[in-house]
C-alpha atoms as a PDB file:
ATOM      1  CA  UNK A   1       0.000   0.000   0.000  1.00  0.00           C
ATOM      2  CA  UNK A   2       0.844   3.871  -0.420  1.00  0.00           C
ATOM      3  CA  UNK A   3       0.904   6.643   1.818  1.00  0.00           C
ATOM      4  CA  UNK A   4      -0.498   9.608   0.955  1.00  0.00           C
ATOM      5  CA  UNK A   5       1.624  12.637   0.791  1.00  0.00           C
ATOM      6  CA  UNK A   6       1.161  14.306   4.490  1.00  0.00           C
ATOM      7  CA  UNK A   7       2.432  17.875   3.412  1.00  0.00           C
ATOM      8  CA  UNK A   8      -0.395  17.880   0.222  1.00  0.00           C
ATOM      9  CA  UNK A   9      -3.405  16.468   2.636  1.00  0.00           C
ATOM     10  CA  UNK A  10      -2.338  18.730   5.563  1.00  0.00           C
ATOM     11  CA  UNK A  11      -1.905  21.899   3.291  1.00  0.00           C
ATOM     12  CA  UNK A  12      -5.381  20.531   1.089  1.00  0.00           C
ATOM     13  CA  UNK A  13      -6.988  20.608   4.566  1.00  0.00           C
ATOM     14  CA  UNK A  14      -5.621  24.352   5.585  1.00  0.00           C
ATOM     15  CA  UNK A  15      -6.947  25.804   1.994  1.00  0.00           C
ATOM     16  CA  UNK A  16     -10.495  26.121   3.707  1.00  0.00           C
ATOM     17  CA  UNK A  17      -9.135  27.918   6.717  1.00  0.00           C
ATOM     18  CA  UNK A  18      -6.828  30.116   5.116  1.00  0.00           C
ATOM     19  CA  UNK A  19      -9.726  31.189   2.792  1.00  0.00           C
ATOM     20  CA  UNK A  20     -12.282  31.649   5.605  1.00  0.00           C
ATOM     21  CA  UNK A  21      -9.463  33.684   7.480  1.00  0.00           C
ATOM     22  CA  UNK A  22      -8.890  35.805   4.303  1.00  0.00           C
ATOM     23  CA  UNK A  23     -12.303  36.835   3.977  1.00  0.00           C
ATOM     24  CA  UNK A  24     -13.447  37.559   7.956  1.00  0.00           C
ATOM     25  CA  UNK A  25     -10.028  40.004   7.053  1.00  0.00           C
ATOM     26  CA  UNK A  26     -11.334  41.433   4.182  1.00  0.00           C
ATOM     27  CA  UNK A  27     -14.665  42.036   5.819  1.00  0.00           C
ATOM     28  CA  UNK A  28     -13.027  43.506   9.010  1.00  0.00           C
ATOM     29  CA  UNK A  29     -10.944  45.789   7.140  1.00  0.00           C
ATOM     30  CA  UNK A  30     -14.118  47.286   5.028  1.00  0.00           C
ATOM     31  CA  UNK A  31     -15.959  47.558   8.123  1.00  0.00           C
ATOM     32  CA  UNK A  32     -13.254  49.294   9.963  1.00  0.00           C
ATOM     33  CA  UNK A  33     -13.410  52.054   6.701  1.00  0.00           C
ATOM     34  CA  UNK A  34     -16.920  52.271   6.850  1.00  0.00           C
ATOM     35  CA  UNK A  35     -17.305  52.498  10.502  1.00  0.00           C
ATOM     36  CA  UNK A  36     -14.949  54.683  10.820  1.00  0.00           C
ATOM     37  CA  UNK A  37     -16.679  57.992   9.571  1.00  0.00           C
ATOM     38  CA  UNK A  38     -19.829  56.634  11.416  1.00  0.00           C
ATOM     39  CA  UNK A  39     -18.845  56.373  14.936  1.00  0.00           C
ATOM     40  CA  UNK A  40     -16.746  59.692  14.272  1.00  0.00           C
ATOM     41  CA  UNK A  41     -19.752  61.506  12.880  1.00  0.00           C
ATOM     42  CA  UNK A  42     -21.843  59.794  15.869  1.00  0.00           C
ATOM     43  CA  UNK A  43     -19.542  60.963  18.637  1.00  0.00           C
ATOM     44  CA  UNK A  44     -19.489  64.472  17.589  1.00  0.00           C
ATOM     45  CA  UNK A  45     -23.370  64.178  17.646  1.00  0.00           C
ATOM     46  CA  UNK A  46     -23.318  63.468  20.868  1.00  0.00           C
ATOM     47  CA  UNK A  47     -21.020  66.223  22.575  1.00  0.00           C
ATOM     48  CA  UNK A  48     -17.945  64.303  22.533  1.00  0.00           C
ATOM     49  CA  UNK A  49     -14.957  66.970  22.290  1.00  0.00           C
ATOM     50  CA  UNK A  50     -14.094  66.960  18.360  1.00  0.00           C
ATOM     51  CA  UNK A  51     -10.458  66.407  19.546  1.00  0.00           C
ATOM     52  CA  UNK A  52     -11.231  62.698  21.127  1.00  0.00           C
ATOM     53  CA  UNK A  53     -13.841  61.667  18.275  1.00  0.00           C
ATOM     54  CA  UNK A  54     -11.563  60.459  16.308  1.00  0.00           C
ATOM     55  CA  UNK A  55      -9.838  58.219  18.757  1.00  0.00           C
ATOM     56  CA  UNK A  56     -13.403  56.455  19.903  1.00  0.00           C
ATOM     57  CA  UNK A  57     -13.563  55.139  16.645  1.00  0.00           C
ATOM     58  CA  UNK A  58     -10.898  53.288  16.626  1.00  0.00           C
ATOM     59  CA  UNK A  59     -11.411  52.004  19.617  1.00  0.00           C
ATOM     60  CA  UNK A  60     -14.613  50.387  18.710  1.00  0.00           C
ATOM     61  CA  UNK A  61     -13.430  48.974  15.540  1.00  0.00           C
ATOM     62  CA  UNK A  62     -10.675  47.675  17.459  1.00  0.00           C
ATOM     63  CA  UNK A  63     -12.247  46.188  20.179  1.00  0.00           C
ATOM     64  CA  UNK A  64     -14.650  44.326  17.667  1.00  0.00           C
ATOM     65  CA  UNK A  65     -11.548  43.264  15.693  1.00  0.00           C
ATOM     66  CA  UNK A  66      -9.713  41.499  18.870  1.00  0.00           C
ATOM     67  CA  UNK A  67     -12.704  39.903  19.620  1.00  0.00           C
ATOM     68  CA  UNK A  68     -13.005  38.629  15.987  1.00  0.00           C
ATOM     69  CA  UNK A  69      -9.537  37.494  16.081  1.00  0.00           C
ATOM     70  CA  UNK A  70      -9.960  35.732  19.375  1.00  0.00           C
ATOM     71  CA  UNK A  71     -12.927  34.035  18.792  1.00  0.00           C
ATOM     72  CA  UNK A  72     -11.027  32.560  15.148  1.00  0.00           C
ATOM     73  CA  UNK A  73      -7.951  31.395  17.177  1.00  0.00           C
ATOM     74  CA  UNK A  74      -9.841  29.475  19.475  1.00  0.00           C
ATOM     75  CA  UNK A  75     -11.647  27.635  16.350  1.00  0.00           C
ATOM     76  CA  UNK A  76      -8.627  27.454  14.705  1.00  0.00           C
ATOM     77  CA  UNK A  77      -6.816  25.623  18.136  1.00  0.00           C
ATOM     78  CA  UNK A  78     -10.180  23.323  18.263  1.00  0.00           C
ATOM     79  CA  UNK A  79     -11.182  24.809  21.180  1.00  0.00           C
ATOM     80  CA  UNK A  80     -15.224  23.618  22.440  1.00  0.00           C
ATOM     81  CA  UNK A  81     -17.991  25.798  23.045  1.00  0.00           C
END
């Protein structure tokens, strides 16, 4: 009998990851640019000083992303729910 090749079946089974990892980055980054204006435009709308708007949005994206991040690590490391 043959053996598979490992390094083609374990890089066959990362193609799925890497892909779904590629895309939750593309859709994090567009979110971060669109969000970015909005939270901006909302702060100032709300009396935040127009020097610190800017830095709340950020922070929100941010946050969201490191949760996003976190949350794929864990999936990636098998982790259970």
């Amino acid at each position: 009998m043959t053996r598979p090749d490992t390094a083609s079946t374990t890089s066959a089974n990362h193609d799925p990851v890497r892909a779904v990892t590629a895309l939750k980055g593309a859709v994090v980054a567009l979110t971060f640019l669109f969000g970015f204006g909005n939270v901006w435009a909302l702060a100032l709308r709300l009396g935040v000083f127009s020097w610190v708007a800017p830095l709340v949005a950020p922070a929100v994206d941010l946050s969201i992303l490191g949760l996003l991040l976190a949350i794929r690590r864990l999936v990636i490391q098998g982790a259970d729910s």
